[in-house]
C-alpha atoms as a PDB file:
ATOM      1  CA  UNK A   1       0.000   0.000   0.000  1.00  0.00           C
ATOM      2  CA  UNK A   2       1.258   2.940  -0.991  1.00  0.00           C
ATOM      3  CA  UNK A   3       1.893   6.261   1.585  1.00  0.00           C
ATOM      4  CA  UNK A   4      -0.515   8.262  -0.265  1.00  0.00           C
ATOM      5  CA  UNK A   5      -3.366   5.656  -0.021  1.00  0.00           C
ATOM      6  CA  UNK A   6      -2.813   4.562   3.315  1.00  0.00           C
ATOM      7  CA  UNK A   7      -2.966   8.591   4.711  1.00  0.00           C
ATOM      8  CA  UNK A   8      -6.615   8.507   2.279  1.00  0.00           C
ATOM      9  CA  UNK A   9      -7.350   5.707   4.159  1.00  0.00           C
ATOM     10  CA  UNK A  10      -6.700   6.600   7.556  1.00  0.00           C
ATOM     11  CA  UNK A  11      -8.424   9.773   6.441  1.00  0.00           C
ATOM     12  CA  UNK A  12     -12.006   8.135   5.741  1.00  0.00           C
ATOM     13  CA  UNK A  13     -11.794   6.077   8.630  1.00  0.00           C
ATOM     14  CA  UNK A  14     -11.728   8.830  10.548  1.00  0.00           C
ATOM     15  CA  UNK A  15     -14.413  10.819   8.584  1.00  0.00           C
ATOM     16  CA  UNK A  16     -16.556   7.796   9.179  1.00  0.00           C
ATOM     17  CA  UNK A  17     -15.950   7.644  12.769  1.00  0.00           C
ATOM     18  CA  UNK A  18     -17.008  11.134  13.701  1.00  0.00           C
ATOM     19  CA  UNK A  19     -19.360  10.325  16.607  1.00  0.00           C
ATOM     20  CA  UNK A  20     -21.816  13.070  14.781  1.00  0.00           C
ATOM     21  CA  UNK A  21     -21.806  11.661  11.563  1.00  0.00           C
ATOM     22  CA  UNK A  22     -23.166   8.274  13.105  1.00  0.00           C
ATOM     23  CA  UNK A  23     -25.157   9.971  15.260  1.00  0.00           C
ATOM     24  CA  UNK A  24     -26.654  11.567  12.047  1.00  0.00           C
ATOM     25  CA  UNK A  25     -27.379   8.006  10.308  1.00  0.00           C
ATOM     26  CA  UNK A  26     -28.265   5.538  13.524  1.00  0.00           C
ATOM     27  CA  UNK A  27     -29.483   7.892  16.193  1.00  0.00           C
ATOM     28  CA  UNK A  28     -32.063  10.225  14.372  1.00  0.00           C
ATOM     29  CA  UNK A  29     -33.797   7.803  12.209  1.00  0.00           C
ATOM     30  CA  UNK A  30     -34.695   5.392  15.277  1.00  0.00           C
ATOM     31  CA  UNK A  31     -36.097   8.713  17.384  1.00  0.00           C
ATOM     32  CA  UNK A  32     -37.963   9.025  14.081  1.00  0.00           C
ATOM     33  CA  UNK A  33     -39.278   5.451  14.243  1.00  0.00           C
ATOM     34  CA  UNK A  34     -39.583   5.167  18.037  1.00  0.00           C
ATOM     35  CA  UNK A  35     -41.759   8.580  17.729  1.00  0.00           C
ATOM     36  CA  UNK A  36     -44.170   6.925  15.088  1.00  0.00           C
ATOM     37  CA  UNK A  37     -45.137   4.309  17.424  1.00  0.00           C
ATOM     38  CA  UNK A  38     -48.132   5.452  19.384  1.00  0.00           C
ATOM     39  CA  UNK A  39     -49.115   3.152  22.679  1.00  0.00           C
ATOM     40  CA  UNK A  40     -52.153   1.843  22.900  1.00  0.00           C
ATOM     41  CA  UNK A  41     -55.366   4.346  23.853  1.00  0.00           C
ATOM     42  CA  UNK A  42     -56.778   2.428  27.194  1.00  0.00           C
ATOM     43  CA  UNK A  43     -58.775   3.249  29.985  1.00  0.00           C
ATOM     44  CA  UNK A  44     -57.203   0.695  31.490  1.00  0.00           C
ATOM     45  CA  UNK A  45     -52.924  -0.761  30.630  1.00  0.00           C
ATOM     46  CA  UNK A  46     -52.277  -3.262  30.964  1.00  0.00           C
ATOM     47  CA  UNK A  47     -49.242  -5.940  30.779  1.00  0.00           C
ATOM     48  CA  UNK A  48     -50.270  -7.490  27.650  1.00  0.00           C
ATOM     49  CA  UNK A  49     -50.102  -4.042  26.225  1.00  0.00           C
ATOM     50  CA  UNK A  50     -46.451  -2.732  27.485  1.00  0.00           C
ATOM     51  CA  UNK A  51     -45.119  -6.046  26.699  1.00  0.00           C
ATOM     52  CA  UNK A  52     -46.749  -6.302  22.599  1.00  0.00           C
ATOM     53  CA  UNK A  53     -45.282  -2.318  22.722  1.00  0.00           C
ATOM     54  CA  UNK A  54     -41.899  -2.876  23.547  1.00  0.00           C
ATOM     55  CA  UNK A  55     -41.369  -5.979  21.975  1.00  0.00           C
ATOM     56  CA  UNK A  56     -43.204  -4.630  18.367  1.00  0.00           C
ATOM     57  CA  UNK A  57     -40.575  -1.315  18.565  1.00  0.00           C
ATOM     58  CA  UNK A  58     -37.414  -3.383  19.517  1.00  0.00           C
ATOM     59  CA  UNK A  59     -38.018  -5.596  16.396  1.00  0.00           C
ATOM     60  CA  UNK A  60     -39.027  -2.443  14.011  1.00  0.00           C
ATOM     61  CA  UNK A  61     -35.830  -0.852  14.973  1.00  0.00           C
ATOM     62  CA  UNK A  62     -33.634  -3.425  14.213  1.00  0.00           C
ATOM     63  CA  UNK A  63     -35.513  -4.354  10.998  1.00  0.00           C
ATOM     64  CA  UNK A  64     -34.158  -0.890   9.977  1.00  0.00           C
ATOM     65  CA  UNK A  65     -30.628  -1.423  10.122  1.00  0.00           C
ATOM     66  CA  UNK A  66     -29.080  -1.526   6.937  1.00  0.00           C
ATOM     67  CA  UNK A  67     -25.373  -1.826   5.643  1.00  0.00           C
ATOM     68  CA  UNK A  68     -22.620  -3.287   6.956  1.00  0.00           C
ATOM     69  CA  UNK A  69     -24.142  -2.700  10.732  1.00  0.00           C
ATOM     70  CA  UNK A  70     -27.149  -4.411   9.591  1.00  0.00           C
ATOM     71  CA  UNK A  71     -28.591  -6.266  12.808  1.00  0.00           C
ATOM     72  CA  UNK A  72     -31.438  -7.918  10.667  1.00  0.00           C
ATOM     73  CA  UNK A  73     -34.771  -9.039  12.551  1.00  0.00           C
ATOM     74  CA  UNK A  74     -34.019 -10.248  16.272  1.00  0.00           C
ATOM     75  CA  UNK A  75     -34.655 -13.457  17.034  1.00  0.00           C
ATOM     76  CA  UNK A  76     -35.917 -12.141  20.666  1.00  0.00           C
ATOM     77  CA  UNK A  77     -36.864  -8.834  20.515  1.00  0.00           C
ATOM     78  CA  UNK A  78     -38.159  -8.844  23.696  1.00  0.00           C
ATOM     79  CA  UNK A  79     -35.696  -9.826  26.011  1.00  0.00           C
ATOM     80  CA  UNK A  80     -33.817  -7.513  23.948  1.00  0.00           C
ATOM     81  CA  UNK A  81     -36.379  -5.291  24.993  1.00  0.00           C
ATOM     82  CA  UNK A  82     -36.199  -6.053  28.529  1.00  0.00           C
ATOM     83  CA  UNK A  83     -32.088  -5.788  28.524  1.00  0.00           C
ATOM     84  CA  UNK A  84     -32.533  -2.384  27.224  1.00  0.00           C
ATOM     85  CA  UNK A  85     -35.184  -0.943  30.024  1.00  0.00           C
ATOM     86  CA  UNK A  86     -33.023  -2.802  32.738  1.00  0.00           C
ATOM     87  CA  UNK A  87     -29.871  -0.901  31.692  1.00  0.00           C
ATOM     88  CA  UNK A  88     -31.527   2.577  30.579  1.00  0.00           C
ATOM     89  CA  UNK A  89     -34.731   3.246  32.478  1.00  0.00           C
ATOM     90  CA  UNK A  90     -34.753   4.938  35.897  1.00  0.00           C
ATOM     91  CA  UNK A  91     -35.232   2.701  38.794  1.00  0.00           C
ATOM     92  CA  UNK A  92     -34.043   2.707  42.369  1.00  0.00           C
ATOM     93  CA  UNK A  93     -34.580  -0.555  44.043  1.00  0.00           C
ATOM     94  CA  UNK A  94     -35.683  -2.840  41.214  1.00  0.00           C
ATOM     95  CA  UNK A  95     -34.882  -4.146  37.786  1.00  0.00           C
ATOM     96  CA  UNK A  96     -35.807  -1.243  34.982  1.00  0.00           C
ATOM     97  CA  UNK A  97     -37.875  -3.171  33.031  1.00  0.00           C
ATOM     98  CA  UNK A  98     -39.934  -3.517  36.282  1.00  0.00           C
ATOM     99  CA  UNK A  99     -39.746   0.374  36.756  1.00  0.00           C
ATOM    100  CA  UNK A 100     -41.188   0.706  33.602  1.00  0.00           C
ATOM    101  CA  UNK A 101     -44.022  -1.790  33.700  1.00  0.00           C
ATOM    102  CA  UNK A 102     -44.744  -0.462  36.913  1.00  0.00           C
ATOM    103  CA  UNK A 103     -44.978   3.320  35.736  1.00  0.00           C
ATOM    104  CA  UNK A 104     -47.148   2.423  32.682  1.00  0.00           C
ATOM    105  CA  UNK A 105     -49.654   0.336  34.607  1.00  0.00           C
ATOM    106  CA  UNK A 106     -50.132   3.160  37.105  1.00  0.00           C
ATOM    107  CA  UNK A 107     -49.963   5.976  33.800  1.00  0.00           C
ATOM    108  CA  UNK A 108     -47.302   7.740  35.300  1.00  0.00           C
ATOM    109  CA  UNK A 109     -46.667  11.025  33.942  1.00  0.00           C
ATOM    110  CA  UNK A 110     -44.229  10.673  31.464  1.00  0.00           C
ATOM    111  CA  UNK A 111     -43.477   7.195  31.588  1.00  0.00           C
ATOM    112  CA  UNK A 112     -44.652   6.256  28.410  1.00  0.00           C
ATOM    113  CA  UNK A 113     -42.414   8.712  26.371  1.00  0.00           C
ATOM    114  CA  UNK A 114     -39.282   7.725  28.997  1.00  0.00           C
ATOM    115  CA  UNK A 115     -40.333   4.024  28.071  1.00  0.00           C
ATOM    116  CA  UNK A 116     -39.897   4.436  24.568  1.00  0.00           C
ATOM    117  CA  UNK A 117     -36.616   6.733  25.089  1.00  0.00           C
ATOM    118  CA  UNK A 118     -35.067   4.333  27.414  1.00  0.00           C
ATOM    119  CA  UNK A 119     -35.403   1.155  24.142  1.00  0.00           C
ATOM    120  CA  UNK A 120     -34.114   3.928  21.720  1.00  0.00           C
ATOM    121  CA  UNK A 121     -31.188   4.712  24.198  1.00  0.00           C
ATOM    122  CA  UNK A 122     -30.232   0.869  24.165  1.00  0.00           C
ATOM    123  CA  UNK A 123     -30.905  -0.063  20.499  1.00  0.00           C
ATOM    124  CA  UNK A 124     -28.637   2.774  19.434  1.00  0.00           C
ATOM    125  CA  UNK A 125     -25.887   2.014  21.905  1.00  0.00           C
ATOM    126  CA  UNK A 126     -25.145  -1.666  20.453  1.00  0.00           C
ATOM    127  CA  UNK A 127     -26.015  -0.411  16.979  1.00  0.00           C
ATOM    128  CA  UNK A 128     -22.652   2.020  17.342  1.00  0.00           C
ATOM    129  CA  UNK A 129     -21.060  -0.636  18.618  1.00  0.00           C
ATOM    130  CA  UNK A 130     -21.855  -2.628  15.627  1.00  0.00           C
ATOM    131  CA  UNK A 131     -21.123   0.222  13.274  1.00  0.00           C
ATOM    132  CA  UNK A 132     -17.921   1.170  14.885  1.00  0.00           C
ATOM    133  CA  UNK A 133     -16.856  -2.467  14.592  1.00  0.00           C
ATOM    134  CA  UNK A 134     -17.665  -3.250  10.431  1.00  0.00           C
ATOM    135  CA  UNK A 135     -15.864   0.330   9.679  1.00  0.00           C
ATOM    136  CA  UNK A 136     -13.207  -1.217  11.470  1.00  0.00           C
ATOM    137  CA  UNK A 137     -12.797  -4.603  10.608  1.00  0.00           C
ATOM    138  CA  UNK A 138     -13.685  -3.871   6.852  1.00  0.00           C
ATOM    139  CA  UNK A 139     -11.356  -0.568   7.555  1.00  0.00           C
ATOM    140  CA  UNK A 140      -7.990  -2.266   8.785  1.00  0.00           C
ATOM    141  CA  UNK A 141      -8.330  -5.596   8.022  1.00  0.00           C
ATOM    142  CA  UNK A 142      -5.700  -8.360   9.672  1.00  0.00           C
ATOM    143  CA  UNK A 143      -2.552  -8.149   7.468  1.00  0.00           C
ATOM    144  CA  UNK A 144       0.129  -6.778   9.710  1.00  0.00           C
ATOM    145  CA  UNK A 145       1.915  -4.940   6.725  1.00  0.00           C
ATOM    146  CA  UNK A 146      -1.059  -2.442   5.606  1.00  0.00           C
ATOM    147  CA  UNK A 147      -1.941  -2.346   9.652  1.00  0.00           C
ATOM    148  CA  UNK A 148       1.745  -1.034   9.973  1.00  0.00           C
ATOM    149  CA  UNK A 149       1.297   1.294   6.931  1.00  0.00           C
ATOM    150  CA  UNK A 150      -1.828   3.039   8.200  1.00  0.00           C
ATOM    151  CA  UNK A 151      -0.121   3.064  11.859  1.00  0.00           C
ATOM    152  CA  UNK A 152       2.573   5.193   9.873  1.00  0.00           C
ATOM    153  CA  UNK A 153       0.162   7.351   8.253  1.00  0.00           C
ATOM    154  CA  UNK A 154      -2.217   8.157  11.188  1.00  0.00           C
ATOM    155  CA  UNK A 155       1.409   8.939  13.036  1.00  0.00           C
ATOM    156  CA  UNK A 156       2.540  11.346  10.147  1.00  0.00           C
ATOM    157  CA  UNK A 157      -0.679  13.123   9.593  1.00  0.00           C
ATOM    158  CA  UNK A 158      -1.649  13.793  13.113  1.00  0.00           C
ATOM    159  CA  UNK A 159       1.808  13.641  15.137  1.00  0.00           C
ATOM    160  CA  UNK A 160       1.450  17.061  16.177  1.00  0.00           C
ATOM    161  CA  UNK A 161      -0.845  16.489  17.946  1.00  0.00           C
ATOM    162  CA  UNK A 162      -0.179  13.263  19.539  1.00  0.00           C
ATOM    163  CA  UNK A 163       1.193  12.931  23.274  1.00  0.00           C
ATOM    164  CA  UNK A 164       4.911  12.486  22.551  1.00  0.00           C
ATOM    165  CA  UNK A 165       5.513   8.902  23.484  1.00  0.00           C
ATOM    166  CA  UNK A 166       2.752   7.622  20.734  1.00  0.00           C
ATOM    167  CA  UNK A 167       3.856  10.501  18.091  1.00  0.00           C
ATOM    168  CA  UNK A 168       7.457   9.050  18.558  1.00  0.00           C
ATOM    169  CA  UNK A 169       6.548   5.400  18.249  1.00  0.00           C
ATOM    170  CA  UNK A 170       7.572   2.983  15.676  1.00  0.00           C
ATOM    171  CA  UNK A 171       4.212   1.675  13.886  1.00  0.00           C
ATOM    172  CA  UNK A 172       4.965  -1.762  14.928  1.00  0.00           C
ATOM    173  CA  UNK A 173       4.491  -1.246  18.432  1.00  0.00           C
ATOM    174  CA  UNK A 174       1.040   0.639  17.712  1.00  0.00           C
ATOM    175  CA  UNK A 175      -0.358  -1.204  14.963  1.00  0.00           C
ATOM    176  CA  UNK A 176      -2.572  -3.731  17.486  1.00  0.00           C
ATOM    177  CA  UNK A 177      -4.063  -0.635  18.878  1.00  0.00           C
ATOM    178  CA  UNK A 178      -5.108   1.291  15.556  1.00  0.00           C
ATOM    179  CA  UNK A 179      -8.854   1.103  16.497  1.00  0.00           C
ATOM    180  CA  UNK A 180      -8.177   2.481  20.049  1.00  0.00           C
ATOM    181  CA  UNK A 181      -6.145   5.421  18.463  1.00  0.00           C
ATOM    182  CA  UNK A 182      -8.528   6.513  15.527  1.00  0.00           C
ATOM    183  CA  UNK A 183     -11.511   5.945  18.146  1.00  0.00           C
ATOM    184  CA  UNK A 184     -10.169   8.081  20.250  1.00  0.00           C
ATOM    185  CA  UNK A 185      -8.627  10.618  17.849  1.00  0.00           C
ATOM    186  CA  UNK A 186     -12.059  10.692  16.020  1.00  0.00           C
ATOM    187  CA  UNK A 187     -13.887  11.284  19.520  1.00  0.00           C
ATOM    188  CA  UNK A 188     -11.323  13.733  20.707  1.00  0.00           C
ATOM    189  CA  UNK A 189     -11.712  15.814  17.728  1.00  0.00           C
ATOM    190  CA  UNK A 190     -15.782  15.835  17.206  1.00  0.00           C
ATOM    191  CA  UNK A 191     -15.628  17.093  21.088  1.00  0.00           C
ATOM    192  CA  UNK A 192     -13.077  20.048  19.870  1.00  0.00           C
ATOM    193  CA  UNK A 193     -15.614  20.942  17.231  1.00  0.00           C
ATOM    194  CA  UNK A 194     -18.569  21.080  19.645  1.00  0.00           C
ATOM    195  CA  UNK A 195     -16.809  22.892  21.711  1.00  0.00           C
ATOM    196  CA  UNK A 196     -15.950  25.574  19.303  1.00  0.00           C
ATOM    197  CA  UNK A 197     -19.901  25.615  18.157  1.00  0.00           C
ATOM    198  CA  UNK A 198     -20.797  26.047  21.773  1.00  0.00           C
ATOM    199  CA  UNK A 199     -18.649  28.800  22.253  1.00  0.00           C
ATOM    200  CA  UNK A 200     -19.511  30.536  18.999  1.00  0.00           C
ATOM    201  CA  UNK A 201     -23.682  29.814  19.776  1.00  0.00           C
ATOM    202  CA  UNK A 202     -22.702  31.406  23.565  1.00  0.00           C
ATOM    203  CA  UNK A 203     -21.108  34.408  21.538  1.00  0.00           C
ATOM    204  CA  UNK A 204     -24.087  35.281  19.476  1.00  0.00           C
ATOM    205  CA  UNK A 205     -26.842  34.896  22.071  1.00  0.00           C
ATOM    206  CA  UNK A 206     -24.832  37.851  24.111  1.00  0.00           C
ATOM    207  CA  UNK A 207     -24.109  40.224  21.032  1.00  0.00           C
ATOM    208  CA  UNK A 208     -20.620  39.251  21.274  1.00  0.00           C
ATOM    209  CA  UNK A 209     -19.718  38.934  17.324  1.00  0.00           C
END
């Protein structure tokens, strides 16, 4: 591979890692879907209800996915349902999921929106995940020699602003932890860039510009 196609490389790896750009394609449309789905109207819930919701959005989010992230149609949608409200609802005291069912059955203000946030929270987390993982597996590949080259080109383009014992590295001793350094290079830099939009926004509320 040569220098100039490994830096282009390294260069659209990173592109395609920009936490905002995946944000854009994975986190939006599933608010989108999870907004669509309406619960129920019922003078009474009840657990036949929150259970045929949360299952029937789980599996219409994953049906979704498409590309190299693509997650297909669950097998269990609602455990994977249930794995999601235990990890993402608030509870104190008990398992989410139970929090939730709890809250919906007793129409807590709220808690129907916070249900349906709380599955969107968890479906997008492991559909990053997934993401992050085919950019980088298609991305690097295993052979050590084009792992070493696009070590060397991440270290040339970006050195400057690399701590100095990775920006004086030899590839070899780097090249196992490529995904780690574009991950965090990627993340690193999207947070510069908000930063800079904050402070500009902050600037023109107050008549500063």
């Amino acid at each position: 591979m040569k220098n100039s196609e490994a830096a282009n490389k390294v260069v659209q790896l990173l592109e395609n890692l920009d936490p905002r750009k995946i944000e854009r394609e994975i986190d939006e449309p599933a608010m989108g879907i999870a907004a669509a789905f309406q619960w129920p109207e019922s003078a009474r819930p009840t657990t036949f209800e929150f259970m045929e919701f949360i299952q029937r959005l789980v599996a219409n989010l994953y049906s979704q996915a498409t590309g190299l992230e693509a997650m297909g149609q669950p097998s269990d949608a609602y455990a994977l349902a249930i794995a999601c409200l235990d990890q993402h609802y608030p509870h104190s005291g008990m398992n989410g999921s139970e929090a939730a069912l709890l809250d919906f059955l007793s129409a807590r203000t709220g808690s129907q929106e916070a249900i349906k946030q709380a599955l969107v929270l968890g479906y997008v987390s492991q559909r990053r995940e997934a993401v992050i993982r085919a950019l980088l597996v298609v991305g690097l590949g295993n052979d050590w020699s084009i792992r070493c080259n696009l070590t060397q080109a991440f270290l040339t383009l970006f050195r400057d602003h690399l701590p100095p014992e990775i920006a004086n590295a030899k590839p070899a001793q780097l090249a196992d932890s490529l995904e780690n350094l574009l991950l965090t290079y990627a993340r690193a830099q999207a947070a510069v860039r908000e930063s800079f939009r904050n402070e500009e926004g902050a600037r023109l509320v107050l008549g500063l510009t």
